[in-house]
Protein backbone atom coordinates (compact mmCIF):
# COMPACT_ATOMS: atom_id res chain seq x y z
CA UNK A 1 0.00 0.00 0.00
CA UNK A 2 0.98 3.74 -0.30
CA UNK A 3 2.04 5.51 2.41
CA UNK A 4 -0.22 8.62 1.01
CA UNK A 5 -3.12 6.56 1.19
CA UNK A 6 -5.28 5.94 4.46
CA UNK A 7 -5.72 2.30 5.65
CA UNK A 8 -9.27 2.94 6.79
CA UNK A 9 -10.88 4.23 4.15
CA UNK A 10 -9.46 1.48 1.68
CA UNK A 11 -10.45 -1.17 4.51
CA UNK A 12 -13.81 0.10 4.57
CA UNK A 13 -14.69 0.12 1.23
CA UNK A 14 -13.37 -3.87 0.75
CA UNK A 15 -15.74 -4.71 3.56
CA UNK A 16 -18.19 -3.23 2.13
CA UNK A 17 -17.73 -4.90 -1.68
CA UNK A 18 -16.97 -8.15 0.27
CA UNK A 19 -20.59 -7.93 1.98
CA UNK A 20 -22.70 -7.14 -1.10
CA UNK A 21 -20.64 -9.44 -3.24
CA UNK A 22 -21.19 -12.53 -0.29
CA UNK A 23 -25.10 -10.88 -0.01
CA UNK A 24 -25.52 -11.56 -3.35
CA UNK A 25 -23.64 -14.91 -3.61
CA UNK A 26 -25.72 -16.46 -0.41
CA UNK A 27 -29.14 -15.21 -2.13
CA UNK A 28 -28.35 -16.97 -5.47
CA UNK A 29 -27.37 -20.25 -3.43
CA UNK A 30 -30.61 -20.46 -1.58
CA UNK A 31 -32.63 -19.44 -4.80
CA UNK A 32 -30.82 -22.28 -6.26
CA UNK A 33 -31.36 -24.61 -3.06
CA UNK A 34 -35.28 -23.53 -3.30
CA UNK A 35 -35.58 -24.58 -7.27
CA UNK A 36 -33.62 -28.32 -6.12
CA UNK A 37 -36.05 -28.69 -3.14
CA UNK A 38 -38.62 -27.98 -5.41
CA UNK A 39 -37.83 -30.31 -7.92
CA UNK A 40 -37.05 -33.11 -5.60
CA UNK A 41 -40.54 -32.48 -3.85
CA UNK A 42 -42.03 -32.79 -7.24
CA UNK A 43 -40.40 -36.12 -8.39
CA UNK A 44 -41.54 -37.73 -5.10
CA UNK A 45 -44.92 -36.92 -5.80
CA UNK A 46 -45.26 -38.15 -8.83
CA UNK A 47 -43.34 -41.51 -6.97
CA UNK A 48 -46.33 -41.81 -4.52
CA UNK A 49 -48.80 -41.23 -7.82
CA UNK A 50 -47.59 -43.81 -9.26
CA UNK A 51 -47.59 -46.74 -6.82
């Protein structure tokens, strides 16, 4: 780093990319997670239908 440049204020603005970037990663894994549960759920019901 430069010695010009304040620690803080680069500090603060990686913590805040990091959180939106992670934010955004966790909400695409659960909307993913949803759609598999989803899917699953539906291929056991059509199991049960046909037995």
């Amino acid at each position: 780093m430069q010695n010009g440049t304040p620690k803080n204020t680069l500090k603060i603005a990686d913590n805040n990319t990091d959180k939106s970037d992670q934010g955004r990663r966790v909400t695409v894994a659960a909307a993913f997670r949803s759609q598999q549960n989803k899917q699953i759920m539906e291929s056991i019901t059509i199991k049960k239908q046909h037995n």
